[in-house]
PDB file of N, CA and C in Angstrom:
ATOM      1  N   UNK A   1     103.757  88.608  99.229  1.00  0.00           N
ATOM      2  CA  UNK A   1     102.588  89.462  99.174  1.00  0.00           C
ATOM      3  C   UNK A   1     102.517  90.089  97.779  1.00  0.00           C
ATOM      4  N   UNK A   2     101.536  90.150  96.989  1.00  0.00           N
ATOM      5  CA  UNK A   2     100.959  90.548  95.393  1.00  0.00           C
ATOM      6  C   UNK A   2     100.765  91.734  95.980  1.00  0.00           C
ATOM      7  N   UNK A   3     101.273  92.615  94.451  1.00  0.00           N
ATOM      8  CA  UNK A   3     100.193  93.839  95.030  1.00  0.00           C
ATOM      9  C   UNK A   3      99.660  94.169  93.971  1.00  0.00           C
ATOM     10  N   UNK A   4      98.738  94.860  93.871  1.00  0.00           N
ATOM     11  CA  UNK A   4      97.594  95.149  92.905  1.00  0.00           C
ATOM     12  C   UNK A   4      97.592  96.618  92.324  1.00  0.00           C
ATOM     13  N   UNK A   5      97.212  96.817  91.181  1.00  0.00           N
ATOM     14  CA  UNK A   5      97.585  98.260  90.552  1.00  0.00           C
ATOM     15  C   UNK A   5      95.873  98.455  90.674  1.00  0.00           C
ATOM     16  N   UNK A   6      95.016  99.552  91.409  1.00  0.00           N
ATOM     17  CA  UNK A   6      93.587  99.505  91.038  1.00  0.00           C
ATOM     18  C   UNK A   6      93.910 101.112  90.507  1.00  0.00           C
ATOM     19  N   UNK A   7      93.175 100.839  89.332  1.00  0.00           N
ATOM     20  CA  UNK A   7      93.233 102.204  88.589  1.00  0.00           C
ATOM     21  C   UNK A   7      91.024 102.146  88.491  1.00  0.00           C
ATOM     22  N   UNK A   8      90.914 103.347  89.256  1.00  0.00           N
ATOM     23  CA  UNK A   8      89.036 104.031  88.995  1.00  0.00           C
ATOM     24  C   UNK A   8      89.412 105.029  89.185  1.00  0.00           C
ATOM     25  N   UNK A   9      88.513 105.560  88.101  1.00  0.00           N
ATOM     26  CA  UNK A   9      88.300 107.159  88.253  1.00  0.00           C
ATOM     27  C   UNK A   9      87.270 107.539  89.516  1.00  0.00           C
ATOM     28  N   UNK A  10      86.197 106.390  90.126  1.00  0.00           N
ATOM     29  CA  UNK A  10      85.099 106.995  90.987  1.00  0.00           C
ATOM     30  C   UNK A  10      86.470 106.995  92.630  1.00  0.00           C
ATOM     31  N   UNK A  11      86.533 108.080  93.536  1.00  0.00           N
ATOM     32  CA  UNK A  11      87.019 107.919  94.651  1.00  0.00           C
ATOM     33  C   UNK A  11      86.533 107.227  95.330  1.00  0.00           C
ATOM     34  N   UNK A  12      85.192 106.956  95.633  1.00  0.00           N
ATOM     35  CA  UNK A  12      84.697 106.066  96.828  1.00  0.00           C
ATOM     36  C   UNK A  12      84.406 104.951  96.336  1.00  0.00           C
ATOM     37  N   UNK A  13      84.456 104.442  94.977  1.00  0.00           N
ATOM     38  CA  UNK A  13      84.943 102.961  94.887  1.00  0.00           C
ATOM     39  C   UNK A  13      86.283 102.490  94.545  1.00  0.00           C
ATOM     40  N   UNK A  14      87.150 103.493  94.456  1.00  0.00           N
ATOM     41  CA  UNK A  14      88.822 103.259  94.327  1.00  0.00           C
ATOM     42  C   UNK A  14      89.078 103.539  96.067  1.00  0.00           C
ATOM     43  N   UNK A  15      88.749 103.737  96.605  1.00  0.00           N
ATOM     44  CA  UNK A  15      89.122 104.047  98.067  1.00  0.00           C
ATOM     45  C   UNK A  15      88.409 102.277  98.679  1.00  0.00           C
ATOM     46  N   UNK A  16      87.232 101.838  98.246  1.00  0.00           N
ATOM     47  CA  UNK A  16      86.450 101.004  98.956  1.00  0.00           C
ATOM     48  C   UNK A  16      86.902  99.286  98.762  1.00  0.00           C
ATOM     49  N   UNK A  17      87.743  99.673  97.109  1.00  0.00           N
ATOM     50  CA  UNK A  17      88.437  98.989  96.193  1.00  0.00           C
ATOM     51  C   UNK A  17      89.808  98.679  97.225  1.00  0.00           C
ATOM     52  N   UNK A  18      90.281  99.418  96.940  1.00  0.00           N
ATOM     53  CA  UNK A  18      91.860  99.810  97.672  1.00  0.00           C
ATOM     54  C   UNK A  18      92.119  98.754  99.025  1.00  0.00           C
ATOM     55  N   UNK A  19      90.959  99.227 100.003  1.00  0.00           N
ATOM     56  CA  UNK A  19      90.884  98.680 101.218  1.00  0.00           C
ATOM     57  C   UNK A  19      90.454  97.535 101.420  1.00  0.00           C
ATOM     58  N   UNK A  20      89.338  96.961 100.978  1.00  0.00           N
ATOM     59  CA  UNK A  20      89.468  95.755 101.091  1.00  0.00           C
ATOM     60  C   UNK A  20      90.268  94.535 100.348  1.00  0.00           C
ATOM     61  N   UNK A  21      90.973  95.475  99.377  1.00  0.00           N
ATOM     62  CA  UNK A  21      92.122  94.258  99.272  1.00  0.00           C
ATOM     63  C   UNK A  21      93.011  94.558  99.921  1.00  0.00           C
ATOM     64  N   UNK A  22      93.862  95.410 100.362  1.00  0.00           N
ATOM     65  CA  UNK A  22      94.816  95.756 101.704  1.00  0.00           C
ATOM     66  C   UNK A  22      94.295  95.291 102.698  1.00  0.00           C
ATOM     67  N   UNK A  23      92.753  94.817 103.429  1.00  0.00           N
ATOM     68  CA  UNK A  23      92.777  93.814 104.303  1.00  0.00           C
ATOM     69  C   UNK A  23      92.745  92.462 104.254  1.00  0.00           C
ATOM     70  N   UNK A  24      92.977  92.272 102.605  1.00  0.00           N
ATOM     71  CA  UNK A  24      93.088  90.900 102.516  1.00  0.00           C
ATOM     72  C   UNK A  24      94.616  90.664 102.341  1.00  0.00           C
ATOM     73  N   UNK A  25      95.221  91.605 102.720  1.00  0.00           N
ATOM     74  CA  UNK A  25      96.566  91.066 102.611  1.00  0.00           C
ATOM     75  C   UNK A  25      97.436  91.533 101.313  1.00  0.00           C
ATOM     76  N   UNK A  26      96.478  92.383 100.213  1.00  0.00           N
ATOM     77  CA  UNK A  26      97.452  92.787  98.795  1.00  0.00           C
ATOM     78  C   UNK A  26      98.235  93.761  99.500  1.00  0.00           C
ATOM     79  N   UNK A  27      99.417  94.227  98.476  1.00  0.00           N
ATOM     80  CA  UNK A  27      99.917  95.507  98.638  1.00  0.00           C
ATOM     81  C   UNK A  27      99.365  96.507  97.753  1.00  0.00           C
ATOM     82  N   UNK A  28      98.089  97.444  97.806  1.00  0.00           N
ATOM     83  CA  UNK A  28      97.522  98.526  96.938  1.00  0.00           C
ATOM     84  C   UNK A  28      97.929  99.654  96.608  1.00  0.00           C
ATOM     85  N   UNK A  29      98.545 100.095  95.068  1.00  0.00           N
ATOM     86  CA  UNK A  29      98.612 101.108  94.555  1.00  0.00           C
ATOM     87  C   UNK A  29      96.990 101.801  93.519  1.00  0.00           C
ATOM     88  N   UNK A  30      96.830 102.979  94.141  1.00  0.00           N
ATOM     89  CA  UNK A  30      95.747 103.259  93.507  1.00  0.00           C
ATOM     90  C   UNK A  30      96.173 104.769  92.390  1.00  0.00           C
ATOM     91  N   UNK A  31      95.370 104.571  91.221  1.00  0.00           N
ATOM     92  CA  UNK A  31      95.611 105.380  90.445  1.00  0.00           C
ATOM     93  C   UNK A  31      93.932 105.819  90.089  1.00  0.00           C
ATOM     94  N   UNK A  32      94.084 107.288  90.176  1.00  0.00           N
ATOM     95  CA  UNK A  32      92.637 107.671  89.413  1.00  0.00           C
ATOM     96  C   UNK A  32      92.553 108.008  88.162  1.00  0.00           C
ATOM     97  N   UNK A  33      93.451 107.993  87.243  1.00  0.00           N
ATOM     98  CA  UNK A  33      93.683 108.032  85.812  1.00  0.00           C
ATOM     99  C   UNK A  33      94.609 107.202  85.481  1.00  0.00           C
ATOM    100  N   UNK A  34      94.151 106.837  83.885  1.00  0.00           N
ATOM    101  CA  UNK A  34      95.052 106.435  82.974  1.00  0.00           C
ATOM    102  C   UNK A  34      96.495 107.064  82.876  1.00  0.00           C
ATOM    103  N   UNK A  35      96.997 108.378  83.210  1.00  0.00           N
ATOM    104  CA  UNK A  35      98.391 108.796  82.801  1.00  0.00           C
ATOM    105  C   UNK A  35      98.834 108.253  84.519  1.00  0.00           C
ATOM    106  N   UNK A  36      97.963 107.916  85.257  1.00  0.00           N
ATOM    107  CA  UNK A  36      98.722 107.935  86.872  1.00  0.00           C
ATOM    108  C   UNK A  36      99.060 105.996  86.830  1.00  0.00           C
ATOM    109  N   UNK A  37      98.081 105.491  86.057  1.00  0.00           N
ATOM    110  CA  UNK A  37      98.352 104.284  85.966  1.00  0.00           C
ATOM    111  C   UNK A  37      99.709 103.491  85.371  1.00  0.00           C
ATOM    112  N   UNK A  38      99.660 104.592  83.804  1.00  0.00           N
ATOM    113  CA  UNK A  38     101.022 104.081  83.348  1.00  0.00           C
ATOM    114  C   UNK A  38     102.462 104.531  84.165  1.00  0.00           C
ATOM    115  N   UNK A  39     102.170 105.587  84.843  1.00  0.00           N
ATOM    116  CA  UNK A  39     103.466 105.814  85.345  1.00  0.00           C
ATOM    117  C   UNK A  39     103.705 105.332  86.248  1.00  0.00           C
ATOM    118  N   UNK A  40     102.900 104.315  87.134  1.00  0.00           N
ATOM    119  CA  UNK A  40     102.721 103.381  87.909  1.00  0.00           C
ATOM    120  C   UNK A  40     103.610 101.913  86.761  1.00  0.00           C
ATOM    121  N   UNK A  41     102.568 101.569  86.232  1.00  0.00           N
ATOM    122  CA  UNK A  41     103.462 100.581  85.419  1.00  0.00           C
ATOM    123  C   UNK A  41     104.919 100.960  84.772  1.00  0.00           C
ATOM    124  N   UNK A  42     105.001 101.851  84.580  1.00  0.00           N
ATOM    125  CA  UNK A  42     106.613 102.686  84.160  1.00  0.00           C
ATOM    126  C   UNK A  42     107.676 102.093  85.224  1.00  0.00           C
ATOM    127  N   UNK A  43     107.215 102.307  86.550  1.00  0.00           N
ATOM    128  CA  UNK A  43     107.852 102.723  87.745  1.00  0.00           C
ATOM    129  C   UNK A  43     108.721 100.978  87.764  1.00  0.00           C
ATOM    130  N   UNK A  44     109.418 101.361  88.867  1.00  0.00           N
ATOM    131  CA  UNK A  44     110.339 100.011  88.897  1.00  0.00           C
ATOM    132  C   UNK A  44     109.492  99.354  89.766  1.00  0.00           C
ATOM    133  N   UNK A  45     108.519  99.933  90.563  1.00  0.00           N
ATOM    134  CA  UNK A  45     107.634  99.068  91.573  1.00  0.00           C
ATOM    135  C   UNK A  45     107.237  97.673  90.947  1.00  0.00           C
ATOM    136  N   UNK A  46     107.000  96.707  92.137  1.00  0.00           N
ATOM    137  CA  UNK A  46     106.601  95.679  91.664  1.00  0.00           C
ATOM    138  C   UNK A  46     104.891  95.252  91.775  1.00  0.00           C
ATOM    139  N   UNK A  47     104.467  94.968  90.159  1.00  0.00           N
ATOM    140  CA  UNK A  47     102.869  95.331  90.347  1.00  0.00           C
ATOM    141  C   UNK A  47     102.343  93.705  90.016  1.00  0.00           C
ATOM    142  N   UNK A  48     101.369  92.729  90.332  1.00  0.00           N
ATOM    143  CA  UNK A  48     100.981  91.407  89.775  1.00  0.00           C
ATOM    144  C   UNK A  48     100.373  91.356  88.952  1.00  0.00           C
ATOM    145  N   UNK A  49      99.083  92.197  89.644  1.00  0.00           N
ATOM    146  CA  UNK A  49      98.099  92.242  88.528  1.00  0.00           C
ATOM    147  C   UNK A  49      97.625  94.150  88.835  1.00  0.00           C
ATOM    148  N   UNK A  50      96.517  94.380  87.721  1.00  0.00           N
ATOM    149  CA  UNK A  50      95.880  95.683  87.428  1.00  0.00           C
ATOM    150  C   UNK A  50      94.363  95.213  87.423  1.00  0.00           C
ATOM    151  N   UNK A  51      93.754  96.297  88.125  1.00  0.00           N
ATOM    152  CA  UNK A  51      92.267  95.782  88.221  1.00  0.00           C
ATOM    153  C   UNK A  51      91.426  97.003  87.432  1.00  0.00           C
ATOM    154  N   UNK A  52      91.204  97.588  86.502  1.00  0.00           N
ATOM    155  CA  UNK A  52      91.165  98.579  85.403  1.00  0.00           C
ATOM    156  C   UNK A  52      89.698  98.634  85.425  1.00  0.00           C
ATOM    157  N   UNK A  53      89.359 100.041  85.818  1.00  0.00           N
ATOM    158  CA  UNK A  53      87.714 100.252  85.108  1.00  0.00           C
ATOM    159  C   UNK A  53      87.783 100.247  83.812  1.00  0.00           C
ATOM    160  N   UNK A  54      86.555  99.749  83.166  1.00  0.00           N
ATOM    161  CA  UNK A  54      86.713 100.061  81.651  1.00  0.00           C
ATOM    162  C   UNK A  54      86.286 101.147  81.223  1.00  0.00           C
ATOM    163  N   UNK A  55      85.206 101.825  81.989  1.00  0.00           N
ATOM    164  CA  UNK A  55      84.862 103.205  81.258  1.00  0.00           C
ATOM    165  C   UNK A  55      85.559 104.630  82.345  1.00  0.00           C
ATOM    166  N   UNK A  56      86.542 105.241  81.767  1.00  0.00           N
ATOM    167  CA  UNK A  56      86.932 106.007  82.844  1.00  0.00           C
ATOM    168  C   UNK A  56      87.341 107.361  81.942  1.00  0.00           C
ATOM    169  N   UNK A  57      86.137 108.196  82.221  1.00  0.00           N
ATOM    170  CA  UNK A  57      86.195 109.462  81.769  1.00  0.00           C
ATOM    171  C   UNK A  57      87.148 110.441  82.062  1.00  0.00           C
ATOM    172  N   UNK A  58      87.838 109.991  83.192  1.00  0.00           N
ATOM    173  CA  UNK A  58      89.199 110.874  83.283  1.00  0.00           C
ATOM    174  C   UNK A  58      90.559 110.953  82.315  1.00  0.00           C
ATOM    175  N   UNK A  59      89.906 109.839  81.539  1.00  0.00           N
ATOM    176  CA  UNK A  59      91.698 110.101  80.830  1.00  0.00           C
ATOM    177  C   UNK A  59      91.332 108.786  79.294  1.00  0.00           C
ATOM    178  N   UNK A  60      92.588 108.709  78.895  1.00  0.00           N
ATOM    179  CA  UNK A  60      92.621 108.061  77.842  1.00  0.00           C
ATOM    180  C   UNK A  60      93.992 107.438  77.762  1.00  0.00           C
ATOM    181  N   UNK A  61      94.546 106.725  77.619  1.00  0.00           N
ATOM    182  CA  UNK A  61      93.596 105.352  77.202  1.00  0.00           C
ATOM    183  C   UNK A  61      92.478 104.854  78.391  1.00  0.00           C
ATOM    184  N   UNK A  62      91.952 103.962  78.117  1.00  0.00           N
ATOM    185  CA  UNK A  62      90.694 103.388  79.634  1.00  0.00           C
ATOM    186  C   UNK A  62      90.728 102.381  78.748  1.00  0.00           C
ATOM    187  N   UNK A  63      90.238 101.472  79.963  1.00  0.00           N
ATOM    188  CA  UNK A  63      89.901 100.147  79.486  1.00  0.00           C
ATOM    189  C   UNK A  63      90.804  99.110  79.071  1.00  0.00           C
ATOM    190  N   UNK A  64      90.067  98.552  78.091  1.00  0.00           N
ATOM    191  CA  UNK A  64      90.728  97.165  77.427  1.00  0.00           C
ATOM    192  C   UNK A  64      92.527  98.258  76.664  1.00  0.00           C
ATOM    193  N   UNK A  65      91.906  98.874  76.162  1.00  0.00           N
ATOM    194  CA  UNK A  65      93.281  99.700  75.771  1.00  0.00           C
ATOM    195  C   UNK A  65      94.428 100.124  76.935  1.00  0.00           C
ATOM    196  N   UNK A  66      93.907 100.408  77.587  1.00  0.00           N
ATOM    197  CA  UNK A  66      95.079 100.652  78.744  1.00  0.00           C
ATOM    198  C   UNK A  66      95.741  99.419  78.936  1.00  0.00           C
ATOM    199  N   UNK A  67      95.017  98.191  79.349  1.00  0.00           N
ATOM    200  CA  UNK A  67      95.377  96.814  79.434  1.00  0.00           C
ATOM    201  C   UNK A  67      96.507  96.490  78.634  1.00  0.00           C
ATOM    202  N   UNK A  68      95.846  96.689  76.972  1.00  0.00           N
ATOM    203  CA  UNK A  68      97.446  96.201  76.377  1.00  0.00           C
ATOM    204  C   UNK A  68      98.467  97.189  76.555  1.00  0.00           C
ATOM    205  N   UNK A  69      97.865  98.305  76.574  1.00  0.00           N
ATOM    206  CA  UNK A  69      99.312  99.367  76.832  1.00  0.00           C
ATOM    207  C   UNK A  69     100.314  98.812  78.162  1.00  0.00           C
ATOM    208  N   UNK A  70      99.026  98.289  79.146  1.00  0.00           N
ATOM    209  CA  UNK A  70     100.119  97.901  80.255  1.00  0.00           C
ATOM    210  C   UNK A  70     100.789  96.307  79.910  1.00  0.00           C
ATOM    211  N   UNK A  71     100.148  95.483  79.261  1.00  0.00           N
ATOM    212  CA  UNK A  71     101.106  94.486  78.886  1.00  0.00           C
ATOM    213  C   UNK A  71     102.057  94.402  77.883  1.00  0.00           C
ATOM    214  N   UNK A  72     102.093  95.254  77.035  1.00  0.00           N
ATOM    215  CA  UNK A  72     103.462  95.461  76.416  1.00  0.00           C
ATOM    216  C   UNK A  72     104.398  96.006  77.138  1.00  0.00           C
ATOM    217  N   UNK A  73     104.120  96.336  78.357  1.00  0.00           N
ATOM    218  CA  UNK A  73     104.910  97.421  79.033  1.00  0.00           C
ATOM    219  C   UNK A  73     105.698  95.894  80.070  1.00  0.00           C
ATOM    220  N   UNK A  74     104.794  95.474  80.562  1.00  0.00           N
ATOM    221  CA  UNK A  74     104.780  94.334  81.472  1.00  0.00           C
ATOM    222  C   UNK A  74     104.003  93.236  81.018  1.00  0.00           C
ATOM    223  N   UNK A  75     104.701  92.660  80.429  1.00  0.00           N
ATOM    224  CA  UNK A  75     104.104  91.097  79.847  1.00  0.00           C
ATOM    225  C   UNK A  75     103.641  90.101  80.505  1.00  0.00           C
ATOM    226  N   UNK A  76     104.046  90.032  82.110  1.00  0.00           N
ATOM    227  CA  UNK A  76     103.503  88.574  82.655  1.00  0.00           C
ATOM    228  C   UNK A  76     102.316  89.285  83.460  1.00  0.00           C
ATOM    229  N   UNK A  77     102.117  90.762  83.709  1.00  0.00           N
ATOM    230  CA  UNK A  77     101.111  91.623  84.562  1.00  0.00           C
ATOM    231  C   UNK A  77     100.179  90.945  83.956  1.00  0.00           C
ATOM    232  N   UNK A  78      98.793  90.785  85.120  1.00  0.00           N
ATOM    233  CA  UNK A  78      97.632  89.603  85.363  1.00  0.00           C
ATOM    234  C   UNK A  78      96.485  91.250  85.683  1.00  0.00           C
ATOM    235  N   UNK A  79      95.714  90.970  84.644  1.00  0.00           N
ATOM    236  CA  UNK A  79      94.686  91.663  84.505  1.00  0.00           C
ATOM    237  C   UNK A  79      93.447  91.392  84.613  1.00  0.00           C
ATOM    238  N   UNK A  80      92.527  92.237  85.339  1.00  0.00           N
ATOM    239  CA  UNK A  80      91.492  92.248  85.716  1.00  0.00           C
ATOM    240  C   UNK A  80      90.789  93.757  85.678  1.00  0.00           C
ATOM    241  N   UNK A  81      89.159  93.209  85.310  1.00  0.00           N
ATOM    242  CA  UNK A  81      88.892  94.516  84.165  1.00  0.00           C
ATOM    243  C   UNK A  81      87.129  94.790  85.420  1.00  0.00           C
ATOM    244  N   UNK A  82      86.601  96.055  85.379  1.00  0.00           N
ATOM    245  CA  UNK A  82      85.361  96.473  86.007  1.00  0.00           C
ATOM    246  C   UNK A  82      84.590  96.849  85.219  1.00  0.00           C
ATOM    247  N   UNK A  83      83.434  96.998  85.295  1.00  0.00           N
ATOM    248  CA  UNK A  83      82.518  98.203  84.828  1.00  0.00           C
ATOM    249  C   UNK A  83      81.063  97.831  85.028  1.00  0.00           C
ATOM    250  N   UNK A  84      80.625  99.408  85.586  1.00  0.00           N
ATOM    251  CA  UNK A  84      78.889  99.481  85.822  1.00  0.00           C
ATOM    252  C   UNK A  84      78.117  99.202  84.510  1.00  0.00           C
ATOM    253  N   UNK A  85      78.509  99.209  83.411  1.00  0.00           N
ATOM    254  CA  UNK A  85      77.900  99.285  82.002  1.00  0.00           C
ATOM    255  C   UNK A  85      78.485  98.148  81.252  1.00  0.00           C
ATOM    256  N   UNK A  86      76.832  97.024  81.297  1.00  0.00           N
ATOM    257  CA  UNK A  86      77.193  96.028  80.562  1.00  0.00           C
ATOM    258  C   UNK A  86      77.403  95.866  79.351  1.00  0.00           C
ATOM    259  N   UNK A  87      77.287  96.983  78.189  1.00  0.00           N
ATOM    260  CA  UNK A  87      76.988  96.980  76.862  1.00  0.00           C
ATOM    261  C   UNK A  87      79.094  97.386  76.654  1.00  0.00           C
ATOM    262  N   UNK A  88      79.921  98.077  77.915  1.00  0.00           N
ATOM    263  CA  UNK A  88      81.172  98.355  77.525  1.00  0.00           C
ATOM    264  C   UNK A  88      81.999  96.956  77.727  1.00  0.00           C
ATOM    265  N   UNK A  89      81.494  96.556  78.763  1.00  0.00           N
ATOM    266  CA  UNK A  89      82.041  95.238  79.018  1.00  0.00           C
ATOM    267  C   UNK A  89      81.965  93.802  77.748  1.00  0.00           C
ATOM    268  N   UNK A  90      81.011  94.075  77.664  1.00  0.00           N
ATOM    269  CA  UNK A  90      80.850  93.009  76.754  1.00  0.00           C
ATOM    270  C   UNK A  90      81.085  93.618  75.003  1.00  0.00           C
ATOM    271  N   UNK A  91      81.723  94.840  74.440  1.00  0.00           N
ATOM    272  CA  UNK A  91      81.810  95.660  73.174  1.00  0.00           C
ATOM    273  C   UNK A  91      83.614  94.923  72.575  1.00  0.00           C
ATOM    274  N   UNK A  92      84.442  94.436  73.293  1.00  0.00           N
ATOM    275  CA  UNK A  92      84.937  93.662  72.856  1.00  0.00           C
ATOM    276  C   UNK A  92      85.932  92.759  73.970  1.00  0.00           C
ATOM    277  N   UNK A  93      86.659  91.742  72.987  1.00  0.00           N
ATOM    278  CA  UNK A  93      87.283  90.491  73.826  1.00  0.00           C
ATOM    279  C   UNK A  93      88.448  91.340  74.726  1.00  0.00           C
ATOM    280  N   UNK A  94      88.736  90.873  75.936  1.00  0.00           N
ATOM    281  CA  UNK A  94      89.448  92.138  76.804  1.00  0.00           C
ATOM    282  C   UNK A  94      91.034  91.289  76.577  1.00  0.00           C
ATOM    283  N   UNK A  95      91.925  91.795  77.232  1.00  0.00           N
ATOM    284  CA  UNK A  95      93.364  91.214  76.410  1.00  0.00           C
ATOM    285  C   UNK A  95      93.462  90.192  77.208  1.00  0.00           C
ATOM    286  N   UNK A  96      94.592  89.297  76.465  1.00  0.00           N
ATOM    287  CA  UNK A  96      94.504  87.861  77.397  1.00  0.00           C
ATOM    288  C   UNK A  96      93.331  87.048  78.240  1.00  0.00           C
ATOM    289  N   UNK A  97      92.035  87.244  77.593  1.00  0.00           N
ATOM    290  CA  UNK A  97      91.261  86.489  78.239  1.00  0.00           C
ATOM    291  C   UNK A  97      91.107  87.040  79.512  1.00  0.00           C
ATOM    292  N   UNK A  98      91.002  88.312  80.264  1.00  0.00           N
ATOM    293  CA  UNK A  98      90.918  88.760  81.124  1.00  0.00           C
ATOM    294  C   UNK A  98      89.381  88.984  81.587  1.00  0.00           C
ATOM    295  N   UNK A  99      88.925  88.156  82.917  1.00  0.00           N
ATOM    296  CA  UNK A  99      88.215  88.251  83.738  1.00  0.00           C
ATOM    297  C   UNK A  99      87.370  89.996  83.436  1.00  0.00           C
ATOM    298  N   UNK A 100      86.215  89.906  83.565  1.00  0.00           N
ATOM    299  CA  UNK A 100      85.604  90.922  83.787  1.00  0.00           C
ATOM    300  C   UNK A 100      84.240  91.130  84.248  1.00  0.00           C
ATOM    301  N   UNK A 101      84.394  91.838  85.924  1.00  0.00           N
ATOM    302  CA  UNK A 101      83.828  92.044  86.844  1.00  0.00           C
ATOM    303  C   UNK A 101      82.767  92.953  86.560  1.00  0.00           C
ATOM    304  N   UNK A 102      81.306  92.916  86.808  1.00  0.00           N
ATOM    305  CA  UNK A 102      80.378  94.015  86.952  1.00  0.00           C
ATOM    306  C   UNK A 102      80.124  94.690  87.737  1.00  0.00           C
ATOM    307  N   UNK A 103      80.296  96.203  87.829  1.00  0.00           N
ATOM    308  CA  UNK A 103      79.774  96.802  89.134  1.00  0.00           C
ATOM    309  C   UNK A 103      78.159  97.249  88.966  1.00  0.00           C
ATOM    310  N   UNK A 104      77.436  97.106  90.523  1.00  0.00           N
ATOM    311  CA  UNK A 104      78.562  96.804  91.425  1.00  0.00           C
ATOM    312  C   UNK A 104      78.685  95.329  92.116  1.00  0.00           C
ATOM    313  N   UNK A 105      79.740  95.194  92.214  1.00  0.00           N
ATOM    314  CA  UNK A 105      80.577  93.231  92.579  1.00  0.00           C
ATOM    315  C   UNK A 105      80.668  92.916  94.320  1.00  0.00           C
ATOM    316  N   UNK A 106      79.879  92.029  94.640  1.00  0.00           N
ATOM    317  CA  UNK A 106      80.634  91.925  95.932  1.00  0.00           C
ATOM    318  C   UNK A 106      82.032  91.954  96.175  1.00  0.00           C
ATOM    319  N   UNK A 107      81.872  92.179  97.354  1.00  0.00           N
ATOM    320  CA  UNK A 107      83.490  92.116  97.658  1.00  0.00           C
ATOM    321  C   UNK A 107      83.871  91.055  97.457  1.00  0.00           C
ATOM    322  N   UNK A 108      83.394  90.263  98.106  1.00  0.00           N
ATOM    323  CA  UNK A 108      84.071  88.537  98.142  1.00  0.00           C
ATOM    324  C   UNK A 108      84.135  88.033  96.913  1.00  0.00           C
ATOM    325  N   UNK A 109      83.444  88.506  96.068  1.00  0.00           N
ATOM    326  CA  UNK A 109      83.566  87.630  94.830  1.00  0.00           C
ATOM    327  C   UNK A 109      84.749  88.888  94.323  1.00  0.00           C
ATOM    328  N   UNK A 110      84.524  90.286  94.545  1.00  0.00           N
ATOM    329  CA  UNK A 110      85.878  90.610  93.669  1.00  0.00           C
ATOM    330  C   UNK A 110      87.571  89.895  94.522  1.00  0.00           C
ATOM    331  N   UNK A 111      87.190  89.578  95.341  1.00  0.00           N
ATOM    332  CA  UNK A 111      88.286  89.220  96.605  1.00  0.00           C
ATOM    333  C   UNK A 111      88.790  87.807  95.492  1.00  0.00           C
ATOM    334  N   UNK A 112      87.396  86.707  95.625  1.00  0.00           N
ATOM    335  CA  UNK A 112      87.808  85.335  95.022  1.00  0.00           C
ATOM    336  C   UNK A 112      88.680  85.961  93.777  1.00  0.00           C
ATOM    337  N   UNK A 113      88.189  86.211  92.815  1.00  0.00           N
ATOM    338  CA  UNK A 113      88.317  86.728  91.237  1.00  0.00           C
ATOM    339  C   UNK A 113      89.673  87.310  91.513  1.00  0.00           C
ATOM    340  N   UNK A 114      90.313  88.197  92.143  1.00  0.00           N
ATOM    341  CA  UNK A 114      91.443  88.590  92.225  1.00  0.00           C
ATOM    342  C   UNK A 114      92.530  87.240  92.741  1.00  0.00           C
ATOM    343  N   UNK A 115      92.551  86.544  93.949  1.00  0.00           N
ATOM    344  CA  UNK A 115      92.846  84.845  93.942  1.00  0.00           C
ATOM    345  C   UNK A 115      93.014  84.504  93.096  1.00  0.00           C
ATOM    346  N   UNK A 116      92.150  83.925  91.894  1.00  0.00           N
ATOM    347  CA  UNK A 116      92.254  83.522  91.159  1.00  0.00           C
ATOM    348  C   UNK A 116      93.081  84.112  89.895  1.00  0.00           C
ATOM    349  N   UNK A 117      92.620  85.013  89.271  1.00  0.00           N
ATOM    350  CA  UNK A 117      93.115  85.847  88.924  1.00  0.00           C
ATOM    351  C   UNK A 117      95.185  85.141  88.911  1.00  0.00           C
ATOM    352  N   UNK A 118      95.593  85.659  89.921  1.00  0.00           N
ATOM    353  CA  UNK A 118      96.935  85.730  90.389  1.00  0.00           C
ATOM    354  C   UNK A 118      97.470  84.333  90.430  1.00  0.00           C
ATOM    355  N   UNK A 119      96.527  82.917  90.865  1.00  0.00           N
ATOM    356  CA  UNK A 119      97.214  81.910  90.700  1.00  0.00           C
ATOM    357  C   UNK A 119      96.938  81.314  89.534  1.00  0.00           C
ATOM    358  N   UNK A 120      96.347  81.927  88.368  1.00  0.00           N
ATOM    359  CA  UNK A 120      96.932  81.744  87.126  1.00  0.00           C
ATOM    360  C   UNK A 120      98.014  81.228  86.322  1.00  0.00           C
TER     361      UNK A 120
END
């Protein structure tokens, strides 16, 4: 069983986030900031991938920056990136060629995209 790091600052799409991949079977750690995320990646827990809003006014780093912060941290961690605002998403290349989802995403397609994602 994978489990997934979802770091959003919004609660009712980190809660809506959370759950339907815990009924698909992930193991979900949720973080609503950037400092809750890294200490998540710090932790000895075992994480696959990170599913990262890119614009997240709660904290700093966000985004594509948090990403590499978390892959220097964890090098084989499988990233996957969000955001309601197409002009942040597309402002630069996200690390490792990382997938990036628009909200708001069906489920099923964020469901597929995470699949995939992981058998990378």
């Amino acid at each position: 069983m994978s489990t997934i790091l979802v770091v959003e600052d919004d609660d009712a799409i980190r809660g809506v986030v959370s759950e339907a991949l815990g009924m698909a079977g992930y193991r979900v750690v949720a973080a609503a900031t950037s400092h809750e995320a890294l200490r998540e990646i710090d932790s000895d827990r075992p994480i696959d991938l990170a599913l990262i809003d890119i614009k997240m006014p709660s904290g700093n780093p966000h985004g594509f920056a948090l990403g590499r912060m978390a892959r220097l941290r964890r090098d084989k961690l499988r990233l996957l990136f969000m955001s309601g605002d197409p002009t942040a998403a597309r402002a630069e290349e996200p690390p490792g060629n990382s997938a990036v989802l628009l909200k708001p995403v069906r489920l099923e397609a964020l469901l597929e995209t995470v699949r995939a994602e992981l058998a990378r």
